[in-house]
Protein backbone atom coordinates (compact mmCIF):
# COMPACT_ATOMS: atom_id res chain seq x y z
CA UNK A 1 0.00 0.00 0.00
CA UNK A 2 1.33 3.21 -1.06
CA UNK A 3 2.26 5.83 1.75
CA UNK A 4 0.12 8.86 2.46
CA UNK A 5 0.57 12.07 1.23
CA UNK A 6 -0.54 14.88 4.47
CA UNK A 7 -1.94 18.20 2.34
CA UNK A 8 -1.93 21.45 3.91
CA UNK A 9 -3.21 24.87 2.25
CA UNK A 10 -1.45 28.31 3.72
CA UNK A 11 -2.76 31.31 3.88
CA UNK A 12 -0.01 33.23 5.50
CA UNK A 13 1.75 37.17 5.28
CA UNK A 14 4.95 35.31 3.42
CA UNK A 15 3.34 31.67 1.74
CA UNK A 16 -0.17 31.09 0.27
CA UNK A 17 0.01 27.58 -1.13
CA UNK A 18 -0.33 23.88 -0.34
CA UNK A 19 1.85 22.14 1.20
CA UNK A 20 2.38 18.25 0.27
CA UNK A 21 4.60 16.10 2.62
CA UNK A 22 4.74 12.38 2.30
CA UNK A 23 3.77 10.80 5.89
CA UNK A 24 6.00 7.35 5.37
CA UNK A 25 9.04 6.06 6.30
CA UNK A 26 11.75 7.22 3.74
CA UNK A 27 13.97 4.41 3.49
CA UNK A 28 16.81 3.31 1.05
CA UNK A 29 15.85 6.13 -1.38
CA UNK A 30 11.85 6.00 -1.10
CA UNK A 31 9.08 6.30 1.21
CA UNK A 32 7.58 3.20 2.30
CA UNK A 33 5.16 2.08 4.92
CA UNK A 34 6.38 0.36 8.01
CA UNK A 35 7.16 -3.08 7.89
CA UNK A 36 4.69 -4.30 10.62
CA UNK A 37 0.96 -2.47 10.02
CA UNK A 38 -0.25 -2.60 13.43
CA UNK A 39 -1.73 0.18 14.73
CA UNK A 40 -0.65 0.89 18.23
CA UNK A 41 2.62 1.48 17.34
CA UNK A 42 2.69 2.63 12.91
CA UNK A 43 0.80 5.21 13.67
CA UNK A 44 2.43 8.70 15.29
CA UNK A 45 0.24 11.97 15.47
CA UNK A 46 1.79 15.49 14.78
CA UNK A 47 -0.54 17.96 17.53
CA UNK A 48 -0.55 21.67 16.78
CA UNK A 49 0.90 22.85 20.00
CA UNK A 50 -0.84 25.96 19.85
CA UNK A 51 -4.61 24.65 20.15
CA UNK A 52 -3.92 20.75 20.58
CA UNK A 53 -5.72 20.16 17.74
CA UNK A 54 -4.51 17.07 15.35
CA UNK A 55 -3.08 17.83 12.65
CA UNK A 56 -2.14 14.69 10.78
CA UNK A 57 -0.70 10.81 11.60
CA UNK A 58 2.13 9.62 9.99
CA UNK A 59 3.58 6.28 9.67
CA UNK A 60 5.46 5.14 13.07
CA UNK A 61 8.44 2.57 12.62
CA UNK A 62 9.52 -0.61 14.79
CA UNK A 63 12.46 -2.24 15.60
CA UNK A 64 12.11 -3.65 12.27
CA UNK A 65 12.23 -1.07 10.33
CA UNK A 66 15.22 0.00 12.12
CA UNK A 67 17.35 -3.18 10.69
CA UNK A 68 16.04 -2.39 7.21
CA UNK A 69 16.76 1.25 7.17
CA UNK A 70 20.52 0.26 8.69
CA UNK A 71 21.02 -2.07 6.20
CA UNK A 72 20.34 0.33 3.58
CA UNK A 73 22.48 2.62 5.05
CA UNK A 74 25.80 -0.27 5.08
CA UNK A 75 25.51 -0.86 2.20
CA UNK A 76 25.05 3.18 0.52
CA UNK A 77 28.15 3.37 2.86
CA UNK A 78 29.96 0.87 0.92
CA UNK A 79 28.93 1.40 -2.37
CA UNK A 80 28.22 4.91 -3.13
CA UNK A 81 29.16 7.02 0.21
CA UNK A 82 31.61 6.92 2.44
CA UNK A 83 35.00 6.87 1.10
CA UNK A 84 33.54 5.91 -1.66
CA UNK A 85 32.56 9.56 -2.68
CA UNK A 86 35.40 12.45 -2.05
CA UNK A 87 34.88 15.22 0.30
CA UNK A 88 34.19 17.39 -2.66
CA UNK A 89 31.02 16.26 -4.19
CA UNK A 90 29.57 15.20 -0.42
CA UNK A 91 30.38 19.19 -0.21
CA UNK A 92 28.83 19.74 -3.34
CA UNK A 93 25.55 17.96 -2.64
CA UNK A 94 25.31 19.67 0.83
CA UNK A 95 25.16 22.90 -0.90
CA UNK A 96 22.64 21.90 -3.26
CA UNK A 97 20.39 21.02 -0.32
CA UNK A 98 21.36 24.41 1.14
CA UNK A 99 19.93 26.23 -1.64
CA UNK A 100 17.26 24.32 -2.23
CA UNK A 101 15.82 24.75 1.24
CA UNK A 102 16.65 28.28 1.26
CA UNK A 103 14.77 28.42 -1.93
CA UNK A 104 11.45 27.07 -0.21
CA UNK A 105 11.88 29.26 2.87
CA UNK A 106 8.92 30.51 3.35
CA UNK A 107 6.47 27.43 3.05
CA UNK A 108 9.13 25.57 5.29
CA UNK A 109 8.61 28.31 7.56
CA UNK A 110 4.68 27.95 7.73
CA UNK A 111 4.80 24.29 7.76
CA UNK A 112 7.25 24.50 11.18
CA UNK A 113 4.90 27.17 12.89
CA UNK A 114 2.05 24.64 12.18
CA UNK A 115 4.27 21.55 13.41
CA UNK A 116 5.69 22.93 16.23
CA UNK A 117 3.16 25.80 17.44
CA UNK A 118 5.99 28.41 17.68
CA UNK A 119 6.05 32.29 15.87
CA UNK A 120 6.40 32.41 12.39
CA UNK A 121 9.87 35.12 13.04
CA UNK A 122 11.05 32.60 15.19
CA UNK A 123 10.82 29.79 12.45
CA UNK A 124 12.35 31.85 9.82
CA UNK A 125 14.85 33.87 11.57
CA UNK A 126 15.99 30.94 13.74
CA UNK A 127 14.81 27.65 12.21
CA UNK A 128 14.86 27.57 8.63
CA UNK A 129 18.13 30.51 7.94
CA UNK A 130 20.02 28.68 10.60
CA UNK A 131 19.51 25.49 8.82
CA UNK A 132 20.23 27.11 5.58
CA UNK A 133 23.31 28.25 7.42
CA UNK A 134 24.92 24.85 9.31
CA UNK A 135 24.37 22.82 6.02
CA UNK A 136 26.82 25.25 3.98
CA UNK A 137 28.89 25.87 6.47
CA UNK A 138 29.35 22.26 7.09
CA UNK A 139 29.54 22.16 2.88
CA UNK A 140 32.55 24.22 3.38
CA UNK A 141 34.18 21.51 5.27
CA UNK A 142 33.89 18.14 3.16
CA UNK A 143 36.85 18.70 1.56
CA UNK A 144 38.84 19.87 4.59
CA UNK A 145 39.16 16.60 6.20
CA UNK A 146 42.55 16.12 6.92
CA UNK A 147 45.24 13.80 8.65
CA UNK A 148 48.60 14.76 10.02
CA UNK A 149 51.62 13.55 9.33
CA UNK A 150 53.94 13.28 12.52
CA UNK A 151 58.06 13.08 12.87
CA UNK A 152 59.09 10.29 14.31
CA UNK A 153 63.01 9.21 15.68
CA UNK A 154 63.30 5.94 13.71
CA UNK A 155 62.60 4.99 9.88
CA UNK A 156 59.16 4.94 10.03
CA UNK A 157 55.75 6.63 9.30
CA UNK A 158 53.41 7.90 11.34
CA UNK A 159 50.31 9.96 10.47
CA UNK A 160 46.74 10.36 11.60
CA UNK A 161 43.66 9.58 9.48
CA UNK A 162 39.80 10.45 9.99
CA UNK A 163 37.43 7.69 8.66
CA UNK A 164 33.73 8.03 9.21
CA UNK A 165 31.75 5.98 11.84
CA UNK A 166 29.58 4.54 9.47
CA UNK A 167 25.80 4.11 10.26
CA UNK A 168 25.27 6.83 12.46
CA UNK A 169 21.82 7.44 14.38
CA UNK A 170 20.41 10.77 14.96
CA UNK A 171 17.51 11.29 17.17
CA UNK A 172 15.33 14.75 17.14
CA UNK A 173 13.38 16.23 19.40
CA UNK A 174 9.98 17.77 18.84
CA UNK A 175 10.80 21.66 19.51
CA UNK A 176 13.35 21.98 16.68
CA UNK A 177 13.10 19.34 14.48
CA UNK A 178 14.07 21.38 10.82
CA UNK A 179 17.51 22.85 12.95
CA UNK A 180 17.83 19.88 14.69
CA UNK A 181 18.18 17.66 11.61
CA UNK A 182 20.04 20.04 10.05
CA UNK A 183 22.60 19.94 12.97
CA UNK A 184 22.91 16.79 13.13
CA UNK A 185 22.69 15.47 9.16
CA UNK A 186 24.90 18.16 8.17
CA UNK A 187 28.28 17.26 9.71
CA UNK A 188 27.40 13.44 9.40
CA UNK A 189 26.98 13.87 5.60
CA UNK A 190 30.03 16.35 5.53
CA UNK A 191 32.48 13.54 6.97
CA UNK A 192 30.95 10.81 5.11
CA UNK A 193 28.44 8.93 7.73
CA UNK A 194 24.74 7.60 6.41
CA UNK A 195 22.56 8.90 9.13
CA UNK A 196 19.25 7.46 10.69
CA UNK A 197 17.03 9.43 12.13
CA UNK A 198 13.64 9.75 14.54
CA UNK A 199 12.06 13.27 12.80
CA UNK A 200 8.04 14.64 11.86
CA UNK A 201 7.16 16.69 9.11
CA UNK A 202 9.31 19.46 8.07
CA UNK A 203 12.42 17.09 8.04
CA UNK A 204 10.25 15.00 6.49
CA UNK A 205 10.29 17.77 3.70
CA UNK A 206 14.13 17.36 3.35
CA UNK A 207 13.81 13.71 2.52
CA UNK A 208 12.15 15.48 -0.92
CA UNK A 209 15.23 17.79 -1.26
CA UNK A 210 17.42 14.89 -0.90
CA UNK A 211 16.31 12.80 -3.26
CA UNK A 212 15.61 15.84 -5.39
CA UNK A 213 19.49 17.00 -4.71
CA UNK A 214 20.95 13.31 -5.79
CA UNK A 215 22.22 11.81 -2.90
CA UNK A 216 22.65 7.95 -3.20
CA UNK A 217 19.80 6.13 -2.26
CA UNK A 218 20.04 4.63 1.62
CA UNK A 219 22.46 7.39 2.88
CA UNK A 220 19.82 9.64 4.72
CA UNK A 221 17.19 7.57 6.52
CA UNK A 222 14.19 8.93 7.76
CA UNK A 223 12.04 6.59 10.06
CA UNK A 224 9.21 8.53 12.72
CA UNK A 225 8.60 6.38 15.67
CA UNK A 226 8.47 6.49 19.66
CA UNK A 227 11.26 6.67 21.86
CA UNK A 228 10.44 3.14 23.62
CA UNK A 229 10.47 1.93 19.81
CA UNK A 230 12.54 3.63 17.37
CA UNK A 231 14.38 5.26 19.69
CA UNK A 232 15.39 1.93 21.63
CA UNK A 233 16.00 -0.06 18.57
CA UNK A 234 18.67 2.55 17.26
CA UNK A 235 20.29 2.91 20.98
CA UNK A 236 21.00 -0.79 20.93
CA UNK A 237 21.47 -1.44 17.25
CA UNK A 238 25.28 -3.10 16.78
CA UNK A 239 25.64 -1.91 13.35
CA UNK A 240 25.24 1.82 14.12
CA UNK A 241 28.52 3.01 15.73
CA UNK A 242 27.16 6.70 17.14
CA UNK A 243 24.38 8.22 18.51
CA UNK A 244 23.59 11.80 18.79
CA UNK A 245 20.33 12.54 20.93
CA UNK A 246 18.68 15.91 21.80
CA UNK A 247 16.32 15.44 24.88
CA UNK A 248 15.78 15.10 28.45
CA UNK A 249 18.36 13.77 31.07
CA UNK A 250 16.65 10.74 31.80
CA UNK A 251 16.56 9.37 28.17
CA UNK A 252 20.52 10.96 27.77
CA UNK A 253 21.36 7.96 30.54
CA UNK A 254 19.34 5.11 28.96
CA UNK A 255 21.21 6.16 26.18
CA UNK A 256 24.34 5.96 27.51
CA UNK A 257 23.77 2.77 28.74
CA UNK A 258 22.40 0.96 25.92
CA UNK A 259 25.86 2.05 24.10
CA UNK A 260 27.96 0.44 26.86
CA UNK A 261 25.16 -2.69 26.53
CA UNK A 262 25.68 -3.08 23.07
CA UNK A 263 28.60 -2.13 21.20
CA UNK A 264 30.01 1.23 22.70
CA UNK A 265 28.65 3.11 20.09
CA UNK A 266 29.93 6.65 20.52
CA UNK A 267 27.30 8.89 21.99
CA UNK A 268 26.67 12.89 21.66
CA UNK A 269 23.67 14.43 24.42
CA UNK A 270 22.60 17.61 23.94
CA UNK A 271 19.84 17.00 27.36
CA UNK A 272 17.59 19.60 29.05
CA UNK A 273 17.63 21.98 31.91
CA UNK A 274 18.48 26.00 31.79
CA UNK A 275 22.18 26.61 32.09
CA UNK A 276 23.52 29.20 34.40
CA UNK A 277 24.90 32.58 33.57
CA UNK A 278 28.01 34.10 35.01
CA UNK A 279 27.86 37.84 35.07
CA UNK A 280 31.54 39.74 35.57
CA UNK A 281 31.45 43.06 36.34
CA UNK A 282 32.42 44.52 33.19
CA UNK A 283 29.18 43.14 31.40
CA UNK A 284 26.43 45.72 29.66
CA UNK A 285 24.30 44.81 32.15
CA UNK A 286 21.00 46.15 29.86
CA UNK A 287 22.24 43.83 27.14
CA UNK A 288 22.51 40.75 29.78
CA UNK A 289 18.72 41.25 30.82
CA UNK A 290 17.86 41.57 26.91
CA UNK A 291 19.17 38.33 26.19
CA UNK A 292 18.97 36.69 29.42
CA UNK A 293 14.85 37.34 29.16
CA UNK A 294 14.98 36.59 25.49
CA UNK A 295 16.71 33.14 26.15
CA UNK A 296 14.18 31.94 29.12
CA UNK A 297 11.62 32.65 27.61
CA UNK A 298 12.38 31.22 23.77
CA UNK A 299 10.19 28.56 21.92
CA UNK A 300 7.40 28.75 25.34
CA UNK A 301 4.47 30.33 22.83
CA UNK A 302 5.20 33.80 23.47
């Protein structure tokens, strides 16, 4: 059965049009349905914050679907990534996807507001330009990759060189899920990893740019799901050799366990809580309160 296609007409100051985002997994190159159909767990609502009012389902993966969209991911790795392709054109293809988001700006910007509930100057001046933003810069750096070569006191060589993890999994949280993805995709792709991810709609929308953009089918992966299911099944997966998470303490920990449980995968938190400020006594104390207010009270519906 074909995957679903969630439609979505705008009528906003900066994009009147519809919208069109597939609601499936995107695996291997395509979007697919999950691999199990039942309906406690393939199905995943997206709630407009704002009201709490349902804006679409879209398909929820399993444990599953998390082999199949790893295997994909070995083997673009392998074939067609990796090593495989020189820092150059990875750089090349990130740019490509840089423009071509920037290009549909404004409808990514309506489609966040509606996904995540937040101000549309927020989405655009924070969201979509700063994705815009890490995937060139990280563009930039595909073809600066480099190893060392060190002196040594006998007749030998010695020199450093950076290979990519492999299968890396990324998992997004639900505040930032455009930036986030960008974030994390961007420096993954840059070095040569094939990313998995846990996303909802607007990333969604980049699974269009990258097929649209050429990358090799199975190096971006794109499967929705629940923490306890998705989430888990990439944690403890032995084939995926790092982890970055964005979340909450608790889930940073399980995290970090189910790496030293399975195969020490390499793990990057980003977890909550407010971090403290340090004020010296030289500081523009009017320009501390500005930004000090203006980073409490970010992304809470103001």
């Amino acid at each position: 059965m074909p995957s679903q296609i969630f439609t979505y007409s705008f009528d906003t100051p900066t994009f009147k049009g519809t919208t069109k985002v597939h609601t499936g997994l995107f695996i291997d190159g395509e979007f697919v349905d999950p691999s199990i159909g039942d309906s406690s767990i393939s199905i995943v609502k997206t709630v407009f914050s704002a009201t709490g009012e349902t804006i679409t389902s879209v398909a929820g993966g399993t444990k599953s679907d998390v082999d199949i969209a790893v295997k994909a991911a070995k083997k673009a790795y392998k074939t067609s990534w990796g090593l495989r392709c020189p820092g150059p054109q990875r750089g090349k293809l990130l740019s490509k996807l840089a423009d071509l988001i920037e290009q549909h700006a404004d409808e990514l910007v309506a489609l966040e507001t509606l996904n995540v509930g937040k101000p549309f100057t927020a989405a655009k001046i924070v969201d979509v330009t700063g994705t815009v933003d890490i995937f060139r810069y990280f563009a930039a750096w595909a073809d600066k990759i480099q190893g060392k070569v060190i002196e040594t006191d006998e007749d030998k060589l010695s020199y450093t060189l950076h290979e990519p993890y492999s299968v890396v999994g990324q998992i997004i949280p639900w505040n930032f899920p455009l930036l986030m993805a960008g974030w994390k995709l961007s420096p993954a792709l840059a070095t040569g990893n094939t990313p998995s991810e846990i996303t909802l709609l607007t990333a969604q929308c980049l699974c269009n740019f990258i097929i649209e953009v050429g990358f090799p089918p199975g190096v971006v992966n794109v499967i929705n799901g629940y923490g306890h299911t998705v989430g888990q099944a990439i944690n403890e997966h032995p084939d995926i050799f790092k982890v970055a998470f964005t979340g909450s303490t608790l889930v940073g920990r399980k995290i970090q366990e189910a790496s030293a449980q399975s195969n020490l995968k390499a793990v990057t938190l980003e977890l909550g809580g407010k971090s403290p400020c340090i004020i010296f006594d030289d500081a523009d104390i009017e320009q501390v309160v500005k930004w000090m207010a203006s980073s409490i009270f970010c992304a809470a519906g103001y």
